[in-house]
PDB file of N, CA and C in Angstrom:
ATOM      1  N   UNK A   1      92.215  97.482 117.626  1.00  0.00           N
ATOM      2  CA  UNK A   1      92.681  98.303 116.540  1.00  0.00           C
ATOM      3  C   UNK A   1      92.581  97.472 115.258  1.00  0.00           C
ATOM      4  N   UNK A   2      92.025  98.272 114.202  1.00  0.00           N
ATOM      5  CA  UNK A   2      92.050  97.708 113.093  1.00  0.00           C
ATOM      6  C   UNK A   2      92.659  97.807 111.882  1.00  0.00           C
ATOM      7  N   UNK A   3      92.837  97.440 110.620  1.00  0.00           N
ATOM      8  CA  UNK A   3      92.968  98.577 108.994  1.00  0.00           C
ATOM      9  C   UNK A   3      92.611  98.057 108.370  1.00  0.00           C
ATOM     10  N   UNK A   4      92.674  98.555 107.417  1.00  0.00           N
ATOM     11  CA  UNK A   4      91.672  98.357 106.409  1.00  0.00           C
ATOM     12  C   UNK A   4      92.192  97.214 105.260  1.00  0.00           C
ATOM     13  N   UNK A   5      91.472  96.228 104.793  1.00  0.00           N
ATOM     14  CA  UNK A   5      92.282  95.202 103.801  1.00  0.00           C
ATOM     15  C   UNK A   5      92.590  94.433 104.853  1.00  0.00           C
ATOM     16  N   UNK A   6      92.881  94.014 105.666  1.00  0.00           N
ATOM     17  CA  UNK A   6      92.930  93.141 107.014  1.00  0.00           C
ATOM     18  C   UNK A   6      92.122  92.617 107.489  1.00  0.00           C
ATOM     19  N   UNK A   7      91.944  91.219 107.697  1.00  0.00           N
ATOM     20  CA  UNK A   7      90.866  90.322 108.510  1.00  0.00           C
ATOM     21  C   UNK A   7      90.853  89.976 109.435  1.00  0.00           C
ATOM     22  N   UNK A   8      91.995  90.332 110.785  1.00  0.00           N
ATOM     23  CA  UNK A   8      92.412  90.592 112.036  1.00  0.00           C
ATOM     24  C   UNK A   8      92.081  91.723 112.342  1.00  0.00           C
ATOM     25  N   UNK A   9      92.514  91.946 113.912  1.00  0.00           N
ATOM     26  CA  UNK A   9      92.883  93.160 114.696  1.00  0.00           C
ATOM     27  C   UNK A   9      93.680  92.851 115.565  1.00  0.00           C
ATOM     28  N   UNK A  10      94.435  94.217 116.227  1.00  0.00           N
ATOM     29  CA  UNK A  10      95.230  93.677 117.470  1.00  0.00           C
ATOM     30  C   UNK A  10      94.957  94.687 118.067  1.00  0.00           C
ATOM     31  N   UNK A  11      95.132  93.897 119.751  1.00  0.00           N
ATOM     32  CA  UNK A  11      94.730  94.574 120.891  1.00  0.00           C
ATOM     33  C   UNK A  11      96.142  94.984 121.380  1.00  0.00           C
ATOM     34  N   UNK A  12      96.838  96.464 121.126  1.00  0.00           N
ATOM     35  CA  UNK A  12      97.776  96.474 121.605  1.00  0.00           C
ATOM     36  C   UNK A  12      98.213  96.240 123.035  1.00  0.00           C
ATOM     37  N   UNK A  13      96.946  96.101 123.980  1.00  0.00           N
ATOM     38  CA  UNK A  13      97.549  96.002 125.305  1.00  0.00           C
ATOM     39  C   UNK A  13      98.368  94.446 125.794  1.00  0.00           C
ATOM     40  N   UNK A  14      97.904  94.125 124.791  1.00  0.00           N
ATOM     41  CA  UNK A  14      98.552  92.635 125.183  1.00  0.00           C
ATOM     42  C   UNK A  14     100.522  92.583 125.061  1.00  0.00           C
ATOM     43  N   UNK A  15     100.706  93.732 124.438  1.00  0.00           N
ATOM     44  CA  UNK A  15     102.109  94.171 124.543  1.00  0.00           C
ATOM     45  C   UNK A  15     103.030  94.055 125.837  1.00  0.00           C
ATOM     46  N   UNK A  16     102.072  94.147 126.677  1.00  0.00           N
ATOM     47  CA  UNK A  16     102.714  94.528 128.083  1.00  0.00           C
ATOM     48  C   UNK A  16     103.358  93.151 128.575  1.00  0.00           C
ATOM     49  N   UNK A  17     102.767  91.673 128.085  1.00  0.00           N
ATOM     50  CA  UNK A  17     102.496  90.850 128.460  1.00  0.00           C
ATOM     51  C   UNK A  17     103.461  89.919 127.492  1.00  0.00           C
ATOM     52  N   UNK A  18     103.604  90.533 126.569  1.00  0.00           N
ATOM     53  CA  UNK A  18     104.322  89.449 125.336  1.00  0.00           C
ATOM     54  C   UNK A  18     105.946  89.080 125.449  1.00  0.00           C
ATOM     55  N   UNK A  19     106.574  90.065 125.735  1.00  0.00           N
ATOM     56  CA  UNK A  19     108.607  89.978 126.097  1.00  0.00           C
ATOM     57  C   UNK A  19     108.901  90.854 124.631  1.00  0.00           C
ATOM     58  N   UNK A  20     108.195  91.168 123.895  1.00  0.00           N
ATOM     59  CA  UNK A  20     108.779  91.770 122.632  1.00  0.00           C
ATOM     60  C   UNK A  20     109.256  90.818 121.462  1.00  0.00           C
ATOM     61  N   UNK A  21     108.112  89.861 121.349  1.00  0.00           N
ATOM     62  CA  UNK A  21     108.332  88.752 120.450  1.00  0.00           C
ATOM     63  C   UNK A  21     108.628  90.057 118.840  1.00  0.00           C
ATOM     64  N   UNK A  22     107.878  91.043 118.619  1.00  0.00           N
ATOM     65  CA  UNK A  22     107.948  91.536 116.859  1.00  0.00           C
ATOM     66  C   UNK A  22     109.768  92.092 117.116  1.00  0.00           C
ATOM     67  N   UNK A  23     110.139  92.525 118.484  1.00  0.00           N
ATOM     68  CA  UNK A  23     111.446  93.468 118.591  1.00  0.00           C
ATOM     69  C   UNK A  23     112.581  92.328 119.031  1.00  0.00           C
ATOM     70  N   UNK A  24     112.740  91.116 118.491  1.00  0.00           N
ATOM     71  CA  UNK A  24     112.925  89.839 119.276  1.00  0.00           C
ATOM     72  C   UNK A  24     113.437  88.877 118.514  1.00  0.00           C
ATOM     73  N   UNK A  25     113.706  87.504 118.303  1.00  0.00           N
ATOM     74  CA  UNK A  25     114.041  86.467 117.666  1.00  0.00           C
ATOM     75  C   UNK A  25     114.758  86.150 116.662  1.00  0.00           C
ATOM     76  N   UNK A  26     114.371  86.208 115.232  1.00  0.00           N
ATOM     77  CA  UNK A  26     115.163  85.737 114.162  1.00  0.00           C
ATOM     78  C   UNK A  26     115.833  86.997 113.770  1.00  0.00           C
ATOM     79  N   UNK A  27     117.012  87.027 113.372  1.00  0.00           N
ATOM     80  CA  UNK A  27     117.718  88.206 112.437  1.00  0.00           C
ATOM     81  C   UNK A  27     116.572  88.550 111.447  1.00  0.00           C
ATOM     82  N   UNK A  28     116.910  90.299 111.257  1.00  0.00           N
ATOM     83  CA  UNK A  28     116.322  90.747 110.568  1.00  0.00           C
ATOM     84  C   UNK A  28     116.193  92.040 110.166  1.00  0.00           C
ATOM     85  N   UNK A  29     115.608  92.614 109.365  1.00  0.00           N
ATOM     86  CA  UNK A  29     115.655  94.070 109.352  1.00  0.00           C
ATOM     87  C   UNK A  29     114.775  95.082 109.596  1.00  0.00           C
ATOM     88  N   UNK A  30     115.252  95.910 110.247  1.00  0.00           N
ATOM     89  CA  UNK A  30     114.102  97.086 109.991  1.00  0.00           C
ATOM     90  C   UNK A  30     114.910  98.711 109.684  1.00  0.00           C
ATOM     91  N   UNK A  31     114.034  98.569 108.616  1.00  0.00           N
ATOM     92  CA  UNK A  31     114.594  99.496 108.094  1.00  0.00           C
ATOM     93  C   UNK A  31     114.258 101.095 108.229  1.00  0.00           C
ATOM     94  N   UNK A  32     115.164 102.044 108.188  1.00  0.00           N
ATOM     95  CA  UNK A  32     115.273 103.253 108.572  1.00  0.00           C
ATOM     96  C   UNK A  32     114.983 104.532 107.620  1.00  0.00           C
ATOM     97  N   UNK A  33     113.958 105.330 107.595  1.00  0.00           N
ATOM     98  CA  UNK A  33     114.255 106.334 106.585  1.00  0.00           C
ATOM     99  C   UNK A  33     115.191 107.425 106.762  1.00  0.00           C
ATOM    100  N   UNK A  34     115.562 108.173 105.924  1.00  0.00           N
ATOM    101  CA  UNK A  34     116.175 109.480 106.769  1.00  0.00           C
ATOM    102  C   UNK A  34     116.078 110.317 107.049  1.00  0.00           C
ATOM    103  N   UNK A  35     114.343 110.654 107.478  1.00  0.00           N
ATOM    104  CA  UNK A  35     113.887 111.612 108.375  1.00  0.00           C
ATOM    105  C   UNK A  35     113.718 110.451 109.754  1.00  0.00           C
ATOM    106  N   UNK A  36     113.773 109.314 109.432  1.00  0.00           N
ATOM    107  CA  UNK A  36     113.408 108.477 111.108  1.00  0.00           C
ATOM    108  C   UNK A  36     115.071 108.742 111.721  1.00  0.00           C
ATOM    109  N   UNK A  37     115.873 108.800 110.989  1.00  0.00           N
ATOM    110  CA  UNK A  37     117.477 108.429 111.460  1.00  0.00           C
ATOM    111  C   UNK A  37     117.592 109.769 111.771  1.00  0.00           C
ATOM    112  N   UNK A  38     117.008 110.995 111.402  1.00  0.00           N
ATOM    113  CA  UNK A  38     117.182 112.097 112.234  1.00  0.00           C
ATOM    114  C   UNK A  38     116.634 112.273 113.245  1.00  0.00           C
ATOM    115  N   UNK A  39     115.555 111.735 113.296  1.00  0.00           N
ATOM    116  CA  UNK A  39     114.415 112.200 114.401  1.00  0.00           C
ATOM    117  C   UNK A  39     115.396 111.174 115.713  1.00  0.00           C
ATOM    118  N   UNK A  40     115.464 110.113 115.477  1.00  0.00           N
ATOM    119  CA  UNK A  40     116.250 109.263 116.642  1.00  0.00           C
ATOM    120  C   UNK A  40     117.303 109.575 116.642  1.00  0.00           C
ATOM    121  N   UNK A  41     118.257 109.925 115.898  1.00  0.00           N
ATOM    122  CA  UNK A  41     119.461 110.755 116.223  1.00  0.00           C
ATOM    123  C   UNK A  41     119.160 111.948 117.275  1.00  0.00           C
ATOM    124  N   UNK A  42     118.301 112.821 117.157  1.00  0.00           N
ATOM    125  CA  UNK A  42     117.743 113.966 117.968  1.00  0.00           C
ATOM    126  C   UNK A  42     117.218 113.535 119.381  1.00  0.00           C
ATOM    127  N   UNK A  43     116.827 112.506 119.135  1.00  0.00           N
ATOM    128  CA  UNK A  43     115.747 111.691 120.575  1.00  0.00           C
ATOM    129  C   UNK A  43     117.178 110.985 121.587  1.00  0.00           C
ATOM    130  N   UNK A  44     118.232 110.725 120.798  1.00  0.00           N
ATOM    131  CA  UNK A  44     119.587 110.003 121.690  1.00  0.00           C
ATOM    132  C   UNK A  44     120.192 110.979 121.715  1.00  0.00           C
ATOM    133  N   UNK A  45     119.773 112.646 121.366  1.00  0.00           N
ATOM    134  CA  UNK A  45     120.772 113.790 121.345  1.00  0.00           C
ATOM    135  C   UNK A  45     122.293 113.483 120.895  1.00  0.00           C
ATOM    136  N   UNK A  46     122.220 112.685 119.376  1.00  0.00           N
ATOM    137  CA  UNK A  46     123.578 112.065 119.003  1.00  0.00           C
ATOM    138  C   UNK A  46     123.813 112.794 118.004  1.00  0.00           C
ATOM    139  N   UNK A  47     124.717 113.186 117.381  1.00  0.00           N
ATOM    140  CA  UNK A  47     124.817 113.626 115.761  1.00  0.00           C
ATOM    141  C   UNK A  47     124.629 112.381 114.947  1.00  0.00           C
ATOM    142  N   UNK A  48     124.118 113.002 114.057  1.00  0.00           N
ATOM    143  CA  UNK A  48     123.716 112.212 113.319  1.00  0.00           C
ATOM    144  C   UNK A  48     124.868 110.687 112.601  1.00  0.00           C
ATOM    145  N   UNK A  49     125.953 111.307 112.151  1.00  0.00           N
ATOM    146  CA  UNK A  49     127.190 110.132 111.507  1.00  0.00           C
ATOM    147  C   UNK A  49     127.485 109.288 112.788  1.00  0.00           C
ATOM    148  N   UNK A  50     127.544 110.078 114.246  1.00  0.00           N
ATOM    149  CA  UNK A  50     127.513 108.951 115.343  1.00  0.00           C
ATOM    150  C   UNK A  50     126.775 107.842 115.182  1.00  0.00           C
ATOM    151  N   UNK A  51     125.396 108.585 114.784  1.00  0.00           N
ATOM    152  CA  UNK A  51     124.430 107.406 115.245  1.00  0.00           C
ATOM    153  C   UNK A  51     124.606 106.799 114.058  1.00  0.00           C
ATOM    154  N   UNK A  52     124.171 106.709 113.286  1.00  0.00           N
ATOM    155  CA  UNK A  52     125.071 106.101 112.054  1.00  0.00           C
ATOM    156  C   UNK A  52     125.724 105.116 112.037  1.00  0.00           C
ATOM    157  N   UNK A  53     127.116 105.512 112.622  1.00  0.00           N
ATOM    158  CA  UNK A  53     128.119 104.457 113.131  1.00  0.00           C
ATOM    159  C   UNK A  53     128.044 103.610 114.167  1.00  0.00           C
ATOM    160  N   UNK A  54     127.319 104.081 114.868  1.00  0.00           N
ATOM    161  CA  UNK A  54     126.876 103.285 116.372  1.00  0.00           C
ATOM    162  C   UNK A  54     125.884 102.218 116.060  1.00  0.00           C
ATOM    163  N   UNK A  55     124.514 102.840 115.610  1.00  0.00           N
ATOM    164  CA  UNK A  55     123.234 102.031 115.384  1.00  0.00           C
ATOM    165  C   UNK A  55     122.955 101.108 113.880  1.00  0.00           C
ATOM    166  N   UNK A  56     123.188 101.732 112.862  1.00  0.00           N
ATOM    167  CA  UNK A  56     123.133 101.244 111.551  1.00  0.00           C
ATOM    168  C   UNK A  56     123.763 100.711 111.203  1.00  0.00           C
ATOM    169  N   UNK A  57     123.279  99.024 110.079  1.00  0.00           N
ATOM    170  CA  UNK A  57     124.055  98.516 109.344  1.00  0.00           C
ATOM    171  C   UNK A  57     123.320  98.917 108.105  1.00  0.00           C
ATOM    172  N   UNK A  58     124.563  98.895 106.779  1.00  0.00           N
ATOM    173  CA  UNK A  58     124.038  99.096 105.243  1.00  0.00           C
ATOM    174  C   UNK A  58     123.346  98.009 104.743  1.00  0.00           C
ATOM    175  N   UNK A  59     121.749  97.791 104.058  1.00  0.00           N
ATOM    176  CA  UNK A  59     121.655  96.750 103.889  1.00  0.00           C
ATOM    177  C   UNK A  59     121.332  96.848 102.187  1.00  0.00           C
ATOM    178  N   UNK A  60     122.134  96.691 101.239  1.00  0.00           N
ATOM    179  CA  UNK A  60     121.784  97.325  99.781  1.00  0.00           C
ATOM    180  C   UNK A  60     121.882  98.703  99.665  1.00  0.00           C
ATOM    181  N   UNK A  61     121.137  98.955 100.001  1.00  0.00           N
ATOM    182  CA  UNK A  61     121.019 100.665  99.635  1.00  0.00           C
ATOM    183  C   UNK A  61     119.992 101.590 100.788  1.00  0.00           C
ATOM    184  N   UNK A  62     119.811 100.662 101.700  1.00  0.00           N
ATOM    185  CA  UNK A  62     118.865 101.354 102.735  1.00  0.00           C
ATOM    186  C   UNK A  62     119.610 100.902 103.663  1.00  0.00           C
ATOM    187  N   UNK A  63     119.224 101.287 105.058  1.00  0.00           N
ATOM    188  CA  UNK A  63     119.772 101.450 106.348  1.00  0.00           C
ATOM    189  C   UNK A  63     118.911 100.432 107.146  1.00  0.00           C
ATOM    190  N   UNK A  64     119.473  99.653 107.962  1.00  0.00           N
ATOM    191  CA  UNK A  64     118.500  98.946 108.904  1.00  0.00           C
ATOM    192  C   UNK A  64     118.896  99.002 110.455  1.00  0.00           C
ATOM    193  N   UNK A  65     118.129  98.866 111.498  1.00  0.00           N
ATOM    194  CA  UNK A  65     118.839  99.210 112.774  1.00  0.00           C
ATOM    195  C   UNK A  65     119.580  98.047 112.981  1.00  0.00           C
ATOM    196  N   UNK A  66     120.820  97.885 113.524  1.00  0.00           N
ATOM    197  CA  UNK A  66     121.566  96.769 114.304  1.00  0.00           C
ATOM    198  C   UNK A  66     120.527  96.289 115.435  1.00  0.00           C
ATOM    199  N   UNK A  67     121.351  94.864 115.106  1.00  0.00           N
ATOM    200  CA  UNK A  67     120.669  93.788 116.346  1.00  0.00           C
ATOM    201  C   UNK A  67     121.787  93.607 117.529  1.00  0.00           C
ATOM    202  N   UNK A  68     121.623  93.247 118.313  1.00  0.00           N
ATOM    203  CA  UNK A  68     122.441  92.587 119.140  1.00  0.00           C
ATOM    204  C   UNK A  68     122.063  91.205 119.659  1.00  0.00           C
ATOM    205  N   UNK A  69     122.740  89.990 120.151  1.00  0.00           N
ATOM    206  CA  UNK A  69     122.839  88.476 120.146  1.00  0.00           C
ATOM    207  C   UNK A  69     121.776  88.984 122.184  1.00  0.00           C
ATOM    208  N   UNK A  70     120.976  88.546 122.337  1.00  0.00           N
ATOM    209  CA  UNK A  70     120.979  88.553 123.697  1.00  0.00           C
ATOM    210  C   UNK A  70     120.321  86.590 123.891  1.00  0.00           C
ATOM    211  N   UNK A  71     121.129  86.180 125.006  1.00  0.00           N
ATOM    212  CA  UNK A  71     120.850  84.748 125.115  1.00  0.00           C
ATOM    213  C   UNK A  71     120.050  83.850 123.757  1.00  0.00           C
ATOM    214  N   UNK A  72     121.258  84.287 122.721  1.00  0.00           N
ATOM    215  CA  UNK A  72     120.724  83.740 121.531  1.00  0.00           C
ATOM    216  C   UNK A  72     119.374  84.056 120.723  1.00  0.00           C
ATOM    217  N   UNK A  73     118.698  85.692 121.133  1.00  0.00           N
ATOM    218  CA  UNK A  73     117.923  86.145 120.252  1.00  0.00           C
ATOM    219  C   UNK A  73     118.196  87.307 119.728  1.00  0.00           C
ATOM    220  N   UNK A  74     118.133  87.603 118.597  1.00  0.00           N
ATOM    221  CA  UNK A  74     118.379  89.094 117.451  1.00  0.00           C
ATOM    222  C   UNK A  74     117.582  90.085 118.201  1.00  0.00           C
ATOM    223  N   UNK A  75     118.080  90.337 119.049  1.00  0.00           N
ATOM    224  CA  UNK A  75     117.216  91.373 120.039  1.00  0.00           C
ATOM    225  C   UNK A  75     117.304  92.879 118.858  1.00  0.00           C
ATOM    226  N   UNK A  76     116.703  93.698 118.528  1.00  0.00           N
ATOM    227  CA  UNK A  76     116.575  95.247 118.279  1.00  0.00           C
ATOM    228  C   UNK A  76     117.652  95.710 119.049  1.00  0.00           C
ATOM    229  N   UNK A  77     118.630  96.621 118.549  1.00  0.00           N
ATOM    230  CA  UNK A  77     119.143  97.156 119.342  1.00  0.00           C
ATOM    231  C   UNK A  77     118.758  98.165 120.398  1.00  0.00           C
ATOM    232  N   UNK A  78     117.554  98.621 120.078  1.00  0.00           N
ATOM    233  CA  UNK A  78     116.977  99.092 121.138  1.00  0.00           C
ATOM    234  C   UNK A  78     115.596  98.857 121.763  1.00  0.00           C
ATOM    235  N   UNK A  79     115.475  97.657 122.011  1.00  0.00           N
ATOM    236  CA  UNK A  79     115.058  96.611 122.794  1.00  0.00           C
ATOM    237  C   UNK A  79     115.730  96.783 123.699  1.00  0.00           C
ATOM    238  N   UNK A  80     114.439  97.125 125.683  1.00  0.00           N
ATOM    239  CA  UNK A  80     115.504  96.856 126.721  1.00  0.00           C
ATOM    240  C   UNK A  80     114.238  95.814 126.984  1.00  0.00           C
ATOM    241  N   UNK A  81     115.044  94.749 126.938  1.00  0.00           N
ATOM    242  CA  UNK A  81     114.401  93.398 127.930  1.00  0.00           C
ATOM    243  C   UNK A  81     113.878  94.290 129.743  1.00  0.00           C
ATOM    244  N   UNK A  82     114.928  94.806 130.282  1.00  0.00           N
ATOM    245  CA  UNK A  82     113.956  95.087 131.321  1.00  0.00           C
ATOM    246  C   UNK A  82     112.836  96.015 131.380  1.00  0.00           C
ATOM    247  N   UNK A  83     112.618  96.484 130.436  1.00  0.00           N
ATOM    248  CA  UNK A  83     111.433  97.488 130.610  1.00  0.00           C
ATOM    249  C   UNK A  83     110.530  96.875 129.845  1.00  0.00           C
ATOM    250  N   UNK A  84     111.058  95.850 129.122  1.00  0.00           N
ATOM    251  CA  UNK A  84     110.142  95.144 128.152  1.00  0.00           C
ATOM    252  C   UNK A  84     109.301  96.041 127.439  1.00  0.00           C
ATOM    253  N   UNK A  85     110.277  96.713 126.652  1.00  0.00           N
ATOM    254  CA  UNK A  85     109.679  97.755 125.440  1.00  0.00           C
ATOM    255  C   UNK A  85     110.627  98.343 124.580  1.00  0.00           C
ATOM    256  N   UNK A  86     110.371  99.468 124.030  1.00  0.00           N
ATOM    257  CA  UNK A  86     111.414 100.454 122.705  1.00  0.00           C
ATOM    258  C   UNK A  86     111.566 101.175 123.643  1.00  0.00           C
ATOM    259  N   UNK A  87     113.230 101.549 123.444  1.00  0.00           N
ATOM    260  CA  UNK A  87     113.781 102.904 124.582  1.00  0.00           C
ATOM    261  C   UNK A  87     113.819 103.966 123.715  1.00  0.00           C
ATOM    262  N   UNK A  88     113.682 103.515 122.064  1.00  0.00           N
ATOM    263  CA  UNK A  88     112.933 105.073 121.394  1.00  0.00           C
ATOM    264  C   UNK A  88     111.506 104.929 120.646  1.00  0.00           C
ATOM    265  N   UNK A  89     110.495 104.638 121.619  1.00  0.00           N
ATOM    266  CA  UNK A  89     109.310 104.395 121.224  1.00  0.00           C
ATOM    267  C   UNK A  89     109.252 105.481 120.534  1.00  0.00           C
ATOM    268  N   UNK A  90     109.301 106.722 120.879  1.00  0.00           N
ATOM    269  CA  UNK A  90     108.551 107.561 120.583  1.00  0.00           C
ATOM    270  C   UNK A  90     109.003 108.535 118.723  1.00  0.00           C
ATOM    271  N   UNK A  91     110.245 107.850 118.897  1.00  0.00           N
ATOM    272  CA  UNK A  91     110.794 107.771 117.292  1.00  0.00           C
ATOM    273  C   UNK A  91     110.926 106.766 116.896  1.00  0.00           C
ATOM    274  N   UNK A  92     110.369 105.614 116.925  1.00  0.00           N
ATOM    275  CA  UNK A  92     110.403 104.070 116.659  1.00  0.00           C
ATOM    276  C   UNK A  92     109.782 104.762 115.082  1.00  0.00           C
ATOM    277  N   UNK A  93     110.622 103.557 113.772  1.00  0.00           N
ATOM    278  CA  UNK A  93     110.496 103.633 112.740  1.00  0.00           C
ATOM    279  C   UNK A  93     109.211 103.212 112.216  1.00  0.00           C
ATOM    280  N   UNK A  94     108.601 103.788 111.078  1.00  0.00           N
ATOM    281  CA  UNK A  94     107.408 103.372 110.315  1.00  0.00           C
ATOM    282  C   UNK A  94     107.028 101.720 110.699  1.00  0.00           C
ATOM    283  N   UNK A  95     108.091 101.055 110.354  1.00  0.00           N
ATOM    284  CA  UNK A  95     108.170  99.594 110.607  1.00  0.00           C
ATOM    285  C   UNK A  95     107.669  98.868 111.599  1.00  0.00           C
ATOM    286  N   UNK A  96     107.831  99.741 112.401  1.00  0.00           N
ATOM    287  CA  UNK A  96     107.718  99.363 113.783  1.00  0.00           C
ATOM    288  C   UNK A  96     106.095  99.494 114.236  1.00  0.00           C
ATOM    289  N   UNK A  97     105.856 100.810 114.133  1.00  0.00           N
ATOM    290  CA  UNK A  97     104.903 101.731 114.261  1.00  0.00           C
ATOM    291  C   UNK A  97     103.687 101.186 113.775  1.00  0.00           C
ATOM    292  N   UNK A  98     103.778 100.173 112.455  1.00  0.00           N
ATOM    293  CA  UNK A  98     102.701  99.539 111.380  1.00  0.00           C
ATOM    294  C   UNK A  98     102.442  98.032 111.873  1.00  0.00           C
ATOM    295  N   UNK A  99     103.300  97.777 112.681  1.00  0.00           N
ATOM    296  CA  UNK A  99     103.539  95.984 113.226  1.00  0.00           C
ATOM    297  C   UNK A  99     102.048  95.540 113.612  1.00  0.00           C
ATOM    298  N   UNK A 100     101.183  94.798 113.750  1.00  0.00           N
ATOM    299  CA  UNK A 100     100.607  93.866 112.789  1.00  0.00           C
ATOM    300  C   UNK A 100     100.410  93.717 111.465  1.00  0.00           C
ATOM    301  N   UNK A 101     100.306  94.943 110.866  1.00  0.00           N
ATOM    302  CA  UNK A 101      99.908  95.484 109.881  1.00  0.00           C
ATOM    303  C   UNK A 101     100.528  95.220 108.746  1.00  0.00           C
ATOM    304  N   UNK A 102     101.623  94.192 107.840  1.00  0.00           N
ATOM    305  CA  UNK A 102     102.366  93.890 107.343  1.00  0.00           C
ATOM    306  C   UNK A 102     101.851  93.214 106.535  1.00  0.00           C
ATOM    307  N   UNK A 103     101.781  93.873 105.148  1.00  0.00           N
ATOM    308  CA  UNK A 103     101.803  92.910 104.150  1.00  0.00           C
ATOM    309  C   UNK A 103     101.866  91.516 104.124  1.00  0.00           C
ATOM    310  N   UNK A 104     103.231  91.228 104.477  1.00  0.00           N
ATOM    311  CA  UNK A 104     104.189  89.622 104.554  1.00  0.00           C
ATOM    312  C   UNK A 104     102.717  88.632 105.365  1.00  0.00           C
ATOM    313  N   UNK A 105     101.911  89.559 106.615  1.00  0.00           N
ATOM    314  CA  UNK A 105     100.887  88.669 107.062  1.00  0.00           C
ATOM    315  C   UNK A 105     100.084  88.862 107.115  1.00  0.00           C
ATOM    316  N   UNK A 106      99.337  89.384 105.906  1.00  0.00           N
ATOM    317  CA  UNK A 106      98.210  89.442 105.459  1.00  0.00           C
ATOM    318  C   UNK A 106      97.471  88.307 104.663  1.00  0.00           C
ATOM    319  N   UNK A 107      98.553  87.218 104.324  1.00  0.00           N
ATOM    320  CA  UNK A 107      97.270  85.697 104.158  1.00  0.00           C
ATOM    321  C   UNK A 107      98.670  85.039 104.982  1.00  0.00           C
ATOM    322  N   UNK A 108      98.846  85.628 106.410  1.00  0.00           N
ATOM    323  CA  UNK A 108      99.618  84.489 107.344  1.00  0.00           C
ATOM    324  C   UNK A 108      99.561  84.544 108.779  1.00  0.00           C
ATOM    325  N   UNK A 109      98.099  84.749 108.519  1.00  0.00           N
ATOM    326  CA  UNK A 109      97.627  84.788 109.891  1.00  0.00           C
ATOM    327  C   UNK A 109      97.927  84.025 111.332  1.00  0.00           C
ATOM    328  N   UNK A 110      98.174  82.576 110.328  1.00  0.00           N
ATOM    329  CA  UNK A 110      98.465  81.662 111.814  1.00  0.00           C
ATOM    330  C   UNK A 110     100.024  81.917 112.870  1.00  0.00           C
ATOM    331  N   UNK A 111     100.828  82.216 111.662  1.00  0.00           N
ATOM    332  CA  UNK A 111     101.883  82.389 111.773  1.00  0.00           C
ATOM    333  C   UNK A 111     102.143  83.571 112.818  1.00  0.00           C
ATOM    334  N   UNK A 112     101.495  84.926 112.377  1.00  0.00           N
ATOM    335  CA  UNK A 112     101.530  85.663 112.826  1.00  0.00           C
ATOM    336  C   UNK A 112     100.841  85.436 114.646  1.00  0.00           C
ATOM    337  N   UNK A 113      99.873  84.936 114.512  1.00  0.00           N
ATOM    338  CA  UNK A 113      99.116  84.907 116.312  1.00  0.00           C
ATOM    339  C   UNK A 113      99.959  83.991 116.786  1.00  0.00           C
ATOM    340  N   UNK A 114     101.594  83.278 116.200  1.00  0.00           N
ATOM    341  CA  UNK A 114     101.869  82.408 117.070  1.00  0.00           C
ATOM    342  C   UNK A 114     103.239  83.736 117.691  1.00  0.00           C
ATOM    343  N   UNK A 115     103.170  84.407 117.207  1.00  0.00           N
ATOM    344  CA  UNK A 115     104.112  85.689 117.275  1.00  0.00           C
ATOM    345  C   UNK A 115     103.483  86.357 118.398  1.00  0.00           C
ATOM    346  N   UNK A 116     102.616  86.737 117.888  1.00  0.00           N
ATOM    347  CA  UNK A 116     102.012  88.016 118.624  1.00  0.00           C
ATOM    348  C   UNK A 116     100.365  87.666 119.372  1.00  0.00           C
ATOM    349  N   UNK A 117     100.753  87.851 120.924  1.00  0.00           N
ATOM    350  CA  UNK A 117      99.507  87.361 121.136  1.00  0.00           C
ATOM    351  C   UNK A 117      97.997  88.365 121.298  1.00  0.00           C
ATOM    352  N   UNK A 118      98.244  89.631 120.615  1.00  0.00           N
ATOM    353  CA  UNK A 118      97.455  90.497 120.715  1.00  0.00           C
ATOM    354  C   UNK A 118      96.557  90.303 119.349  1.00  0.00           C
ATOM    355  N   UNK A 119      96.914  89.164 118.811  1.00  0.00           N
ATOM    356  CA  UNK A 119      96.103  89.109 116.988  1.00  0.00           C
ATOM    357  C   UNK A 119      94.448  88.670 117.716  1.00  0.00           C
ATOM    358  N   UNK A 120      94.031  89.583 116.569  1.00  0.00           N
ATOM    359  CA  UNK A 120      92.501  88.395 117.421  1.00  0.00           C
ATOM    360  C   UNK A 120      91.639  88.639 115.967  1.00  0.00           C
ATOM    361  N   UNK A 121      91.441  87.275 115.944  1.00  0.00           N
ATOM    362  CA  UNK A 121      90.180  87.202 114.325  1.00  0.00           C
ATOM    363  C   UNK A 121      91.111  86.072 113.668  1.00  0.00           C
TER     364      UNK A 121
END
């Protein structure tokens, strides 16, 4: 897989294989719009201020999903280590959805393939 303005690609299958290094490690954010916070509100069949209160922290003025500590990594809160994947892939946020694809490593390439082992180029 490719895009455009990018001098990589990634092979998403190598996902299967990785532990969820992008959903994984250092604190951080990812942030939520609020058609994504409905759509995953709908996908956990939650009302919406639940999920809210349950899943989201305020970060400025946008929403980001909570982490949780698992053996000392900022796991995604919805990160399941045993399935080794998103338990709401299928409403997983823009953020998520765009992962190689990030600005931030677009002249940080090295950085990035030490992350993710699906980078190739």
């Amino acid at each position: 897989m490719t895009q455009e303005g990018f001098c990589y690609a990634f092979n998403p299958d190598a996902c299967s294989s990785c532990g969820g290094n992008c959903c994984t490690g250092e604190s951080g954010n990812i942030f939520v719009s609020v058609t994504e916070i409905t759509a995953i509100a709908k996908l956990l069949e939650m009302d919406e201020r639940e999920f809210r209160r349950n899943y989201l922290r305020k970060e400025g003025y946008r929403y980001s999903l909570q982490e949780r500590m698992v053996k000392g990594s900022h796991d995604c809160v919805f990160f399941d280590r045993s399935r080794n994947g998103c338990s709401i892939y299928t409403a997983r946020p823009l953020q998520c959805r765009t992962f190689p694809f990030w600005d931030y490593f677009r002249h940080r390439i090295d950085e990035l393939k030490q992350e993710c082992p699906g980078i190739i180029g």
